[in-house]
PDB file of N, CA and C in Angstrom:
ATOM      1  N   UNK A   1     -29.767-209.113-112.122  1.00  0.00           N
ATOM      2  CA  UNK A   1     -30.672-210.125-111.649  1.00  0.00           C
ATOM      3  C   UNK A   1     -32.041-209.510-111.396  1.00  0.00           C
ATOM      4  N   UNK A   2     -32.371-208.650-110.689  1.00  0.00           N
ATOM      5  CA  UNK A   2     -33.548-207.665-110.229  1.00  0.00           C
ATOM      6  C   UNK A   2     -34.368-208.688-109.403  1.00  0.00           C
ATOM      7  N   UNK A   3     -35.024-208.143-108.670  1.00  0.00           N
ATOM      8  CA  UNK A   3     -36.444-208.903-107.680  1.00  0.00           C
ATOM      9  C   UNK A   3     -37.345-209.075-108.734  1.00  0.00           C
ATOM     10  N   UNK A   4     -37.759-210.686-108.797  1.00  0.00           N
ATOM     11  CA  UNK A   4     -38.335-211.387-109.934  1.00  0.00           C
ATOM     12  C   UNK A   4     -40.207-211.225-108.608  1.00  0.00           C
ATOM     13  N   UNK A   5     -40.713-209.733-108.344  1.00  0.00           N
ATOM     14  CA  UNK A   5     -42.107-210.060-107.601  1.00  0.00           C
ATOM     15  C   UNK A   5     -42.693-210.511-108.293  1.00  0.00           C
ATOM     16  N   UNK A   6     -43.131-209.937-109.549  1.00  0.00           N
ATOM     17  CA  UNK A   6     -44.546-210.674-110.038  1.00  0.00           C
ATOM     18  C   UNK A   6     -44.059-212.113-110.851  1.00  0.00           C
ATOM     19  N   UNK A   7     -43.085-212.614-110.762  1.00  0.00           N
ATOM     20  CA  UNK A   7     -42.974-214.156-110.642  1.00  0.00           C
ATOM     21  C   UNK A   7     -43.767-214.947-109.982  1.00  0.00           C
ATOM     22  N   UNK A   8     -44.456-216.329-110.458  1.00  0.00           N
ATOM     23  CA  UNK A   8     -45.292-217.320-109.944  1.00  0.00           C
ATOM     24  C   UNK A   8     -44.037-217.943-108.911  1.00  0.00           C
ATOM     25  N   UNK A   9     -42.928-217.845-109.329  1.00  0.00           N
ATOM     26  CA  UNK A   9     -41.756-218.750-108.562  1.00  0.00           C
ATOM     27  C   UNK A   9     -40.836-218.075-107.473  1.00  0.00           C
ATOM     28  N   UNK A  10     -40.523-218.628-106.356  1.00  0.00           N
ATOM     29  CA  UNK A  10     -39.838-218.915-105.329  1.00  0.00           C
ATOM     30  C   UNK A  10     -38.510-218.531-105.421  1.00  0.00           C
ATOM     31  N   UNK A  11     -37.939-217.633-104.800  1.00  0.00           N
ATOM     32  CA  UNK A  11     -36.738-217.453-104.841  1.00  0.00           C
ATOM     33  C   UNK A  11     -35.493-218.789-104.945  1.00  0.00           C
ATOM     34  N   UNK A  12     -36.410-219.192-104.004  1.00  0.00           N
ATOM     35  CA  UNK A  12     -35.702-220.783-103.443  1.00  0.00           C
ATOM     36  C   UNK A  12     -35.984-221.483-104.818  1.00  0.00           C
ATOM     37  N   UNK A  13     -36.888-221.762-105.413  1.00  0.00           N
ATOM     38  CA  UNK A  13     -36.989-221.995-106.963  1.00  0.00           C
ATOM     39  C   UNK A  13     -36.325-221.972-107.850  1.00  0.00           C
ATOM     40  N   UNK A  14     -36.332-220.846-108.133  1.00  0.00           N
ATOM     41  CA  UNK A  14     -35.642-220.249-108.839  1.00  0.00           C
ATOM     42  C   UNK A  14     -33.607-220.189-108.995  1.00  0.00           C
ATOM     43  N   UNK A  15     -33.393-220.575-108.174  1.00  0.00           N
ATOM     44  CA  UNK A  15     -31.864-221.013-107.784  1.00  0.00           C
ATOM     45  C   UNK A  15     -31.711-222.128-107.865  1.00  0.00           C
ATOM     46  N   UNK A  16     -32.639-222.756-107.575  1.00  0.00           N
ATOM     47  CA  UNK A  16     -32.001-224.696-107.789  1.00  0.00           C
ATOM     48  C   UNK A  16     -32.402-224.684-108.920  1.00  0.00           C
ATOM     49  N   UNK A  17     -33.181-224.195-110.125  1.00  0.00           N
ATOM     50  CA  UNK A  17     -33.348-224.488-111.459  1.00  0.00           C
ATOM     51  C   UNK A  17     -31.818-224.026-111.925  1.00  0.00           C
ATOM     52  N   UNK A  18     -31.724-222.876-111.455  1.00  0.00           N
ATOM     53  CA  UNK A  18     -30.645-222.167-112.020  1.00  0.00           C
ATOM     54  C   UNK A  18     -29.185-222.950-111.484  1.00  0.00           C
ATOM     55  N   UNK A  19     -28.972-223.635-110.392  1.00  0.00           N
ATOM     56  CA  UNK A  19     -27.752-224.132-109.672  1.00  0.00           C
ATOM     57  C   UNK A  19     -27.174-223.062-108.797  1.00  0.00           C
ATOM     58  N   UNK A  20     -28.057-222.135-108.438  1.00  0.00           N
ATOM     59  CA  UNK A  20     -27.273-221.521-107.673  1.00  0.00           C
ATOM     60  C   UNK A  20     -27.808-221.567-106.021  1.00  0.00           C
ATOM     61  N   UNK A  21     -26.694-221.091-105.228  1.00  0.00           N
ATOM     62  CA  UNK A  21     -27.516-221.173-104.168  1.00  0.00           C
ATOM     63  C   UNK A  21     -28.021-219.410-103.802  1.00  0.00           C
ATOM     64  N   UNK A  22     -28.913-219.540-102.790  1.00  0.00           N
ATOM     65  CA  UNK A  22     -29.679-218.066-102.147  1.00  0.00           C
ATOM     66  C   UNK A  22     -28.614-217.556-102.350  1.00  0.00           C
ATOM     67  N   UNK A  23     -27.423-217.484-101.043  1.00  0.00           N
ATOM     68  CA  UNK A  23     -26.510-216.543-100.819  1.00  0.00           C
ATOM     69  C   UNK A  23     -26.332-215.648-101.706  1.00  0.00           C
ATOM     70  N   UNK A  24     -25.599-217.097-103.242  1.00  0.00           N
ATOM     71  CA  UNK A  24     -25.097-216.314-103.916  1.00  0.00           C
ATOM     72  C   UNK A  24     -26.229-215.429-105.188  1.00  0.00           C
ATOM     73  N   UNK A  25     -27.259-215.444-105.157  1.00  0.00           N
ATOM     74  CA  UNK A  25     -28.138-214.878-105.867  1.00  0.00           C
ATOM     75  C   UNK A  25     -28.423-213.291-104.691  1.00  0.00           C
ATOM     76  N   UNK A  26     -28.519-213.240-103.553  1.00  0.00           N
ATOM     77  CA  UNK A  26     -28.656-212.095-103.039  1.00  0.00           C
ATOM     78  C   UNK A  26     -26.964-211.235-102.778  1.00  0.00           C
ATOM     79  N   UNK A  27     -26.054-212.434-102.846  1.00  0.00           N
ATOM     80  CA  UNK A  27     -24.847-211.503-102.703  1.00  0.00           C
ATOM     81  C   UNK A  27     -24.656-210.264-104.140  1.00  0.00           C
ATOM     82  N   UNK A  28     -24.998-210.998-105.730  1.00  0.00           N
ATOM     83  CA  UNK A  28     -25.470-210.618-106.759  1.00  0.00           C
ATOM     84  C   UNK A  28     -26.214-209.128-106.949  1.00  0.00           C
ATOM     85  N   UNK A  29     -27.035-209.513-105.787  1.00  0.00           N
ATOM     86  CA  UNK A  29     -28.758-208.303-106.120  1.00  0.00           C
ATOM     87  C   UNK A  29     -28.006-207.388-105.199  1.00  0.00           C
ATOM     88  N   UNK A  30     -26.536-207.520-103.918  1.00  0.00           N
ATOM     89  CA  UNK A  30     -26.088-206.065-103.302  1.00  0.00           C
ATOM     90  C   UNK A  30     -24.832-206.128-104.282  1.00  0.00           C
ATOM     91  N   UNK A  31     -24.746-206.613-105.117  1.00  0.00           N
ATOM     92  CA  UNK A  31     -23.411-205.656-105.561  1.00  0.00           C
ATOM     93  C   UNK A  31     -24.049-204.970-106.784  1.00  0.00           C
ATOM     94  N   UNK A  32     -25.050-205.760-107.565  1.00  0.00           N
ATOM     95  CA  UNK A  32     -25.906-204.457-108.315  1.00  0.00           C
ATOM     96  C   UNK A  32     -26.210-203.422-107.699  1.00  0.00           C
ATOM     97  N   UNK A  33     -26.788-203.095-106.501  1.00  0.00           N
ATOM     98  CA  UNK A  33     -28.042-202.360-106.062  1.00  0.00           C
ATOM     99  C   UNK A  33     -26.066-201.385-105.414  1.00  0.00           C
ATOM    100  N   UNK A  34     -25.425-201.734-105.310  1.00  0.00           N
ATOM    101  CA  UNK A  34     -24.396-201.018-104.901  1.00  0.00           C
ATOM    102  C   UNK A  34     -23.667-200.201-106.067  1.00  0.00           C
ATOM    103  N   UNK A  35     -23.481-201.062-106.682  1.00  0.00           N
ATOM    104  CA  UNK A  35     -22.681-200.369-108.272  1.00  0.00           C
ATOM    105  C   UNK A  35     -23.778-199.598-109.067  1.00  0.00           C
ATOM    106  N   UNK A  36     -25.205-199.374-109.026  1.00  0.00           N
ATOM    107  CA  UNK A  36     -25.962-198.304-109.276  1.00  0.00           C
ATOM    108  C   UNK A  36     -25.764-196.857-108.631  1.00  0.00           C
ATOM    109  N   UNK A  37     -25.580-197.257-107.550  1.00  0.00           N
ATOM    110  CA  UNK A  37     -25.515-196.291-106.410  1.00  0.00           C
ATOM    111  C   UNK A  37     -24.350-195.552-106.413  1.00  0.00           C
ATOM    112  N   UNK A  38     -23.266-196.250-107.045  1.00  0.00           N
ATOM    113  CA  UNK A  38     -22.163-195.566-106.912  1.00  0.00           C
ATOM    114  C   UNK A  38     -21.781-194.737-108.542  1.00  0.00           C
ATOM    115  N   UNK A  39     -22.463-195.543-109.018  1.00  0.00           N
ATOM    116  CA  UNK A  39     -23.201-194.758-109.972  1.00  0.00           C
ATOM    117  C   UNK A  39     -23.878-193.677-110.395  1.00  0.00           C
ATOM    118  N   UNK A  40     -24.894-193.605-109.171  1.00  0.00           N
ATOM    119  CA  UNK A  40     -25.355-192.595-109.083  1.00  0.00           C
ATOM    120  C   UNK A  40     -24.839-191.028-108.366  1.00  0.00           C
ATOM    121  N   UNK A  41     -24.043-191.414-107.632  1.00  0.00           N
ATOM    122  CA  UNK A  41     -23.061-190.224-107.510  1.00  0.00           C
ATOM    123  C   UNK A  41     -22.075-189.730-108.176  1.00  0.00           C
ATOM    124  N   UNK A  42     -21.222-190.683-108.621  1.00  0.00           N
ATOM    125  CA  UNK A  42     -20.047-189.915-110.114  1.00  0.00           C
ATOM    126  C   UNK A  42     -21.307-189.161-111.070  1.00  0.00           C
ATOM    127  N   UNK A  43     -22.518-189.603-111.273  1.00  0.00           N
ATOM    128  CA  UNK A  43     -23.252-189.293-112.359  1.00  0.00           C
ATOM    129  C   UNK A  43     -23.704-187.427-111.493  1.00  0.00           C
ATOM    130  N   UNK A  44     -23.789-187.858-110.441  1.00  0.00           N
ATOM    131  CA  UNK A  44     -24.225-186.485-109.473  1.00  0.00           C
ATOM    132  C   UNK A  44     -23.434-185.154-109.775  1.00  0.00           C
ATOM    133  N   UNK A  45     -22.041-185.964-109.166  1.00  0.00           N
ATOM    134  CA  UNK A  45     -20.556-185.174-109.146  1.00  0.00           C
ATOM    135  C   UNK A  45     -20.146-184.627-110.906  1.00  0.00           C
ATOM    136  N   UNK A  46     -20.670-185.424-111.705  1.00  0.00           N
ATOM    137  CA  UNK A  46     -20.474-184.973-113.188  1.00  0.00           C
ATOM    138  C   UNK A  46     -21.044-183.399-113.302  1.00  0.00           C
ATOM    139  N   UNK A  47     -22.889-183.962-113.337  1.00  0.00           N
ATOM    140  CA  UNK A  47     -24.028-182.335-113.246  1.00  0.00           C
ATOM    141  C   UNK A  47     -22.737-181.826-112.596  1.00  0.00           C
ATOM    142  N   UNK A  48     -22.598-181.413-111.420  1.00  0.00           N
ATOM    143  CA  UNK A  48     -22.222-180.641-110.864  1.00  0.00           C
ATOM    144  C   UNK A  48     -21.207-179.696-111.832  1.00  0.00           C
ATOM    145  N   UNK A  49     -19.726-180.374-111.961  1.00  0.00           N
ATOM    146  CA  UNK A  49     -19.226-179.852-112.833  1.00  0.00           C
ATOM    147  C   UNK A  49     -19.658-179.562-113.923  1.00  0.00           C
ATOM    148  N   UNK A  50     -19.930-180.087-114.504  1.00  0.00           N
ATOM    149  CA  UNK A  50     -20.540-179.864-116.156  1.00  0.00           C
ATOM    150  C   UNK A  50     -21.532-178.733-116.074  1.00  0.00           C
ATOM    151  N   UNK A  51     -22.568-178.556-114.947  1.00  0.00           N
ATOM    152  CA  UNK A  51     -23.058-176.961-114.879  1.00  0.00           C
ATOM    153  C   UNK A  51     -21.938-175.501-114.947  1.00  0.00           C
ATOM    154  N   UNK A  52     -20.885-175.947-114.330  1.00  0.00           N
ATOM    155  CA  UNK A  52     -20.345-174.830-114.346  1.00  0.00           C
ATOM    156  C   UNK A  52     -19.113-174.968-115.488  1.00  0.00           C
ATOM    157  N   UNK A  53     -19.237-176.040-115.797  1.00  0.00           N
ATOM    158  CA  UNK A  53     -18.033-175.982-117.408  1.00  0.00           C
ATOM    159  C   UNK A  53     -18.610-176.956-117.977  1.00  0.00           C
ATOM    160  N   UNK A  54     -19.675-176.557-119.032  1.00  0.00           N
ATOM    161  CA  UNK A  54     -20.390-177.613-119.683  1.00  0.00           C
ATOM    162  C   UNK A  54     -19.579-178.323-121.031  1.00  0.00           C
ATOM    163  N   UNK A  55     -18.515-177.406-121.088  1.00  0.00           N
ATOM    164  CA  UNK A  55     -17.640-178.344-122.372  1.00  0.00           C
ATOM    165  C   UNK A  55     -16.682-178.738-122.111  1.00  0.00           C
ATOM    166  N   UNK A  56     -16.394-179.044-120.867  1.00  0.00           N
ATOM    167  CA  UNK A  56     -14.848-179.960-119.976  1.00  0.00           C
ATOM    168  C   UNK A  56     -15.320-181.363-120.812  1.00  0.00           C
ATOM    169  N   UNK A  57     -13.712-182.007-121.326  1.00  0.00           N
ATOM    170  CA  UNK A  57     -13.796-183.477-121.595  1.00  0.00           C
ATOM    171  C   UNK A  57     -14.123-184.281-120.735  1.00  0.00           C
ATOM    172  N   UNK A  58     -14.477-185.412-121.393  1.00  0.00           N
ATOM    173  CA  UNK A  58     -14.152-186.883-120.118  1.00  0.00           C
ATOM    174  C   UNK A  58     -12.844-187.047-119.580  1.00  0.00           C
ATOM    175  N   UNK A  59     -11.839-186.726-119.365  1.00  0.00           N
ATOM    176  CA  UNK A  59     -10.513-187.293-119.388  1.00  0.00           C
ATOM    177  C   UNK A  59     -10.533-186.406-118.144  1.00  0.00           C
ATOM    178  N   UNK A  60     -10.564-185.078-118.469  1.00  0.00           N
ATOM    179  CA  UNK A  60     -10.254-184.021-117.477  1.00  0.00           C
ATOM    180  C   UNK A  60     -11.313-184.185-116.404  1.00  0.00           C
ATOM    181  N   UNK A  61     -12.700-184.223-116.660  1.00  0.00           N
ATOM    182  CA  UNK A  61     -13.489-184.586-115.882  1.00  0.00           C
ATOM    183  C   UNK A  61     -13.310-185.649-114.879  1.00  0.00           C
ATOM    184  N   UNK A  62     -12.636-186.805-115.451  1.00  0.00           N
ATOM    185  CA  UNK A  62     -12.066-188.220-114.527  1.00  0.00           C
ATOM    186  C   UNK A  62     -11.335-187.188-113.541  1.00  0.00           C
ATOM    187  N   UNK A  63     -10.181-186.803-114.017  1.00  0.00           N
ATOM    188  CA  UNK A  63      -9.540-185.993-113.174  1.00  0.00           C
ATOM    189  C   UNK A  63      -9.531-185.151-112.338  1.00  0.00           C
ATOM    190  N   UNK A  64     -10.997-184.228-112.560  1.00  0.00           N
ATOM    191  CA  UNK A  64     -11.080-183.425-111.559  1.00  0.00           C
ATOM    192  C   UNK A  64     -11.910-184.256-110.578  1.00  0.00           C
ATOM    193  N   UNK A  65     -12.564-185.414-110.734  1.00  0.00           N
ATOM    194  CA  UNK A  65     -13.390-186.093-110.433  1.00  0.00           C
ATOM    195  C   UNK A  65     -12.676-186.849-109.187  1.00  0.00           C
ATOM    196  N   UNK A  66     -11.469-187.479-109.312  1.00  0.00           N
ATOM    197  CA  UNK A  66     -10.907-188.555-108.295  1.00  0.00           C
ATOM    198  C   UNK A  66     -10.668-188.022-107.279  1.00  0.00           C
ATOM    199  N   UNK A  67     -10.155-186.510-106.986  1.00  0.00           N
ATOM    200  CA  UNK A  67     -10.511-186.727-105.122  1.00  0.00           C
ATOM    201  C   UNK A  67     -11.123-186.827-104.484  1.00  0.00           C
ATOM    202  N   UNK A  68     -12.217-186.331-104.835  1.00  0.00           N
ATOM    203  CA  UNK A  68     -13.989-186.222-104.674  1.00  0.00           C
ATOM    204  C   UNK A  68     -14.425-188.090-105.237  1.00  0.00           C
ATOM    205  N   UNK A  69     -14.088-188.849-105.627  1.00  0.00           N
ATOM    206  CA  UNK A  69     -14.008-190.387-105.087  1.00  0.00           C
ATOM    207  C   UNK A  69     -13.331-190.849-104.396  1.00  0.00           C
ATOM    208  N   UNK A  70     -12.082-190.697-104.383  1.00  0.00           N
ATOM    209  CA  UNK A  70     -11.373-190.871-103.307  1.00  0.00           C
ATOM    210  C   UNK A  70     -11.753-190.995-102.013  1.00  0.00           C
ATOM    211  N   UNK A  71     -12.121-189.498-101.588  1.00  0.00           N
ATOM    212  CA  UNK A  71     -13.104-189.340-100.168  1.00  0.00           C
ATOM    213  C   UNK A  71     -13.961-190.331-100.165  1.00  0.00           C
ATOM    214  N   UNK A  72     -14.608-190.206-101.062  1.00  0.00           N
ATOM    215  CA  UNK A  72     -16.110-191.251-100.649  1.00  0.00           C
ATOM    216  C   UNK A  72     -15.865-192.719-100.577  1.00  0.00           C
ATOM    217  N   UNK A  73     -14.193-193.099-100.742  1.00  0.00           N
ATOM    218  CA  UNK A  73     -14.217-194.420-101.070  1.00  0.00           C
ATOM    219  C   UNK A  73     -14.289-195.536-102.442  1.00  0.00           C
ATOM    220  N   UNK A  74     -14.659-194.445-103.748  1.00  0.00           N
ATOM    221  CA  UNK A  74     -15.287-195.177-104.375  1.00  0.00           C
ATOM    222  C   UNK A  74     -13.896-195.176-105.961  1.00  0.00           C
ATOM    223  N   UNK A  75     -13.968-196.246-106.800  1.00  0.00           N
ATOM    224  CA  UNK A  75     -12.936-196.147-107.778  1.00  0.00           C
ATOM    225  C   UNK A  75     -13.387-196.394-108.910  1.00  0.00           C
ATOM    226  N   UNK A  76     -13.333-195.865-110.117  1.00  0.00           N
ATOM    227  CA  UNK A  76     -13.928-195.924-111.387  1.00  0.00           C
ATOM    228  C   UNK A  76     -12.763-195.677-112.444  1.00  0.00           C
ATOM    229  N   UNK A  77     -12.254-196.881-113.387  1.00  0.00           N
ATOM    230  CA  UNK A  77     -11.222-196.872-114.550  1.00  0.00           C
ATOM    231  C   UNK A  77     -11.648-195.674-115.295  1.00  0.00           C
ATOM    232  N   UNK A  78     -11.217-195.432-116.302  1.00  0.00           N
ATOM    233  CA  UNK A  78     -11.217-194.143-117.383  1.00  0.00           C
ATOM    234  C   UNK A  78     -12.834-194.980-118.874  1.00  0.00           C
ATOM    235  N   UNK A  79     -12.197-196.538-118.828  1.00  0.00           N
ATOM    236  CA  UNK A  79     -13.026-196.719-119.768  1.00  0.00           C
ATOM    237  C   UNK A  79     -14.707-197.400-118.885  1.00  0.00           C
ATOM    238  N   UNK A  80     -14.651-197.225-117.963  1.00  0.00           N
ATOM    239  CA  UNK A  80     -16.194-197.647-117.391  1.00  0.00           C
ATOM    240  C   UNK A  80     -16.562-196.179-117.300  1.00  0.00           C
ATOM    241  N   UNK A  81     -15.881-195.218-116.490  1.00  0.00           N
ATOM    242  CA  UNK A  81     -15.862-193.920-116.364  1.00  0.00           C
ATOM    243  C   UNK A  81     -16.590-193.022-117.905  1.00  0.00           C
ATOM    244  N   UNK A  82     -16.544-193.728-118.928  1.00  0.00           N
ATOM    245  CA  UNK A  82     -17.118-192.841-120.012  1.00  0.00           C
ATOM    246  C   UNK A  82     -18.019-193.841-120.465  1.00  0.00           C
ATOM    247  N   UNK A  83     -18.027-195.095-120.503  1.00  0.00           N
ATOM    248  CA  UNK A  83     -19.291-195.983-120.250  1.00  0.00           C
ATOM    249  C   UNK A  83     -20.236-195.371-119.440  1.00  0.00           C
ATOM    250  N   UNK A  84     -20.306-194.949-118.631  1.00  0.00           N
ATOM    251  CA  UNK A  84     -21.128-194.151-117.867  1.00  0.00           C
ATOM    252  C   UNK A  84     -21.759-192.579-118.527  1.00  0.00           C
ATOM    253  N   UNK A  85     -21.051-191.959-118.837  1.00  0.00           N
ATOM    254  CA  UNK A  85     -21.061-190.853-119.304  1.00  0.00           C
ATOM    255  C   UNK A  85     -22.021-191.117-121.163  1.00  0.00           C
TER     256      UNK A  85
END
């Protein structure tokens, strides 16, 4: 969705054209702005490894990868997991 600033139009606008209501247009903009983020750490936790074994697969990488998500809470399948990658 992204923050439409340099739009002439109204958030509030912009949702009743569309049928949606606020809520659900900002509930939208935190689960993006969340799934980047969580994003951005498997992508962190990757560098990391991959500096010190730059020719480990994806597969094994998932693997060494899940306790270190685990902790943090966070869960990523095998095929979003190399979507990423």
């Amino acid at each position: 969705m992204g923050e439409p600033s340099d739009s002439p139009y109204t958030i509030k606008e912009l949702c009743e054209v569309n049928q949606i209501s606020r809520q659900a247009y900002y509930q939208q903009l935190d689960r993006e702005i969340q799934a980047k983020f969580e994003e951005e750490i498997i992508l962190q936790l990757v560098h990391k490894i991959r500096h010190r074994q730059p020719m480990i697969g994806g597969r094994k990488l998932l693997h060494l990868l899940r306790p270190d998500l685990e902790k943090l809470g966070h869960e990523i399948g095998r095929d979003r997991f190399f979507d990423l990658l």
